[in-house]
C-alpha atoms as a PDB file:
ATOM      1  CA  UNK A   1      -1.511  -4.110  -1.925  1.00  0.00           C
ATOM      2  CA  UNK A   2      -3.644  -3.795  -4.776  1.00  0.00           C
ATOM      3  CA  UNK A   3      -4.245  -7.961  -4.825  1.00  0.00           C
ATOM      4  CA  UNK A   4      -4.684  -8.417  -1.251  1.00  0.00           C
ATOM      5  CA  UNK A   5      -1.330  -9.074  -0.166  1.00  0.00           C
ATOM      6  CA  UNK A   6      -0.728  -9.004   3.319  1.00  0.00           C
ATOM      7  CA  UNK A   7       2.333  -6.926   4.440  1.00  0.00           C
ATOM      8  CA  UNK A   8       4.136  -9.968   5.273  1.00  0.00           C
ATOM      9  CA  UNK A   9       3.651 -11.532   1.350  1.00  0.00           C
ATOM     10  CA  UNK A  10       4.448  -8.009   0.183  1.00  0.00           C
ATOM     11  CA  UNK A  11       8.008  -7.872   2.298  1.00  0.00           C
ATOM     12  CA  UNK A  12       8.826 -11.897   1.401  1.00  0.00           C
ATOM     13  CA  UNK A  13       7.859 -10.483  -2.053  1.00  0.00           C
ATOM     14  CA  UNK A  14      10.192  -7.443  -2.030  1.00  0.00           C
ATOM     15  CA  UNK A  15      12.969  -8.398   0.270  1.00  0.00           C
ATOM     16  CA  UNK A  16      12.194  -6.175   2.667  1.00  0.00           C
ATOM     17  CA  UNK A  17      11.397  -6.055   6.528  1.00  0.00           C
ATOM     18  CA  UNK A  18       7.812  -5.857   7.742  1.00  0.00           C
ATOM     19  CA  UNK A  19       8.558  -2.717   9.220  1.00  0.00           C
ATOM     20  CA  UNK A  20       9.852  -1.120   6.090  1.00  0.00           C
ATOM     21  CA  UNK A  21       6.154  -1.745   4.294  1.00  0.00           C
ATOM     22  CA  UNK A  22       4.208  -0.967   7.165  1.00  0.00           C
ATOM     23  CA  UNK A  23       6.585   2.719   7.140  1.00  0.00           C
ATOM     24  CA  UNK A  24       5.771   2.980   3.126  1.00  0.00           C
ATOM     25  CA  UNK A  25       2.553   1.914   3.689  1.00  0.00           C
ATOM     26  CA  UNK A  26       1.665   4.486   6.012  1.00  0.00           C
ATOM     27  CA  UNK A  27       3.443   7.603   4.088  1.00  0.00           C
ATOM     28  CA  UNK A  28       1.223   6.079   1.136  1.00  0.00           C
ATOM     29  CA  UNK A  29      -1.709   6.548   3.424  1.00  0.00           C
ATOM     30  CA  UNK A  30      -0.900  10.080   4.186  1.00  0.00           C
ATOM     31  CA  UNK A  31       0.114  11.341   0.332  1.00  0.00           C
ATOM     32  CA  UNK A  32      -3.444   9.780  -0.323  1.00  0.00           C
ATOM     33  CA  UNK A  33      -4.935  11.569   2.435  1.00  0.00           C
ATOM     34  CA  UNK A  34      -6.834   7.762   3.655  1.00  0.00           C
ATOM     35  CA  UNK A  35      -7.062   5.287   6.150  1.00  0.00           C
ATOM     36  CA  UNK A  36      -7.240   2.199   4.880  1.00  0.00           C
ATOM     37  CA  UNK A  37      -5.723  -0.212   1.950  1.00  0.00           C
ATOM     38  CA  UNK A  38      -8.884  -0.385   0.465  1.00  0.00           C
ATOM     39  CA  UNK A  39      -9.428   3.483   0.256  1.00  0.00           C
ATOM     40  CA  UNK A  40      -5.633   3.975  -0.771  1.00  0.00           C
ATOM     41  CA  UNK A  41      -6.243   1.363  -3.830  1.00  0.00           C
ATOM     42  CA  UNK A  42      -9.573   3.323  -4.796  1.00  0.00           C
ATOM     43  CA  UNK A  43      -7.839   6.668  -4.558  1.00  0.00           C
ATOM     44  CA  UNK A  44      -4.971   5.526  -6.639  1.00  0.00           C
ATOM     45  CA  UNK A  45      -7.362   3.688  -9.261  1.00  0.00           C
ATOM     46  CA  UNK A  46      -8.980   7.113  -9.346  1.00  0.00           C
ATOM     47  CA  UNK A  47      -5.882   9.401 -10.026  1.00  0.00           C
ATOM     48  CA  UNK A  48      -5.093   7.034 -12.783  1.00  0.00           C
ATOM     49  CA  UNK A  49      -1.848   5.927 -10.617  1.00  0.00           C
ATOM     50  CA  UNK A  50      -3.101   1.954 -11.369  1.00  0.00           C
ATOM     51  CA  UNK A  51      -5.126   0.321 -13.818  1.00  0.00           C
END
């Protein structure tokens, strides 16, 4: 998410269904308490959570 991967390249990437990132994705949007990818990869830059 971080490099702009689309959920698609993130589940060929992981070797998972689309549905199962767009689920993680969206409990990952609620822990951070935002709405978008953009806001969730500020947040997480912010709590130290990526570099």
């Amino acid at each position: 998410m971080a490099t702009g991967s689309s959920n698609q390249e993130i589940a060929d990437k992981l070797f998972i269904s689309l549905p199962t990132v767009k689920s993680h994705t969206s409990n990952l949007f609620m822990k951070l308490e935002v709405r978008r990818r953009t806001e969730a990869v500020h947040k997480a830059k912010s709590l130290g959570l990526l570099p």
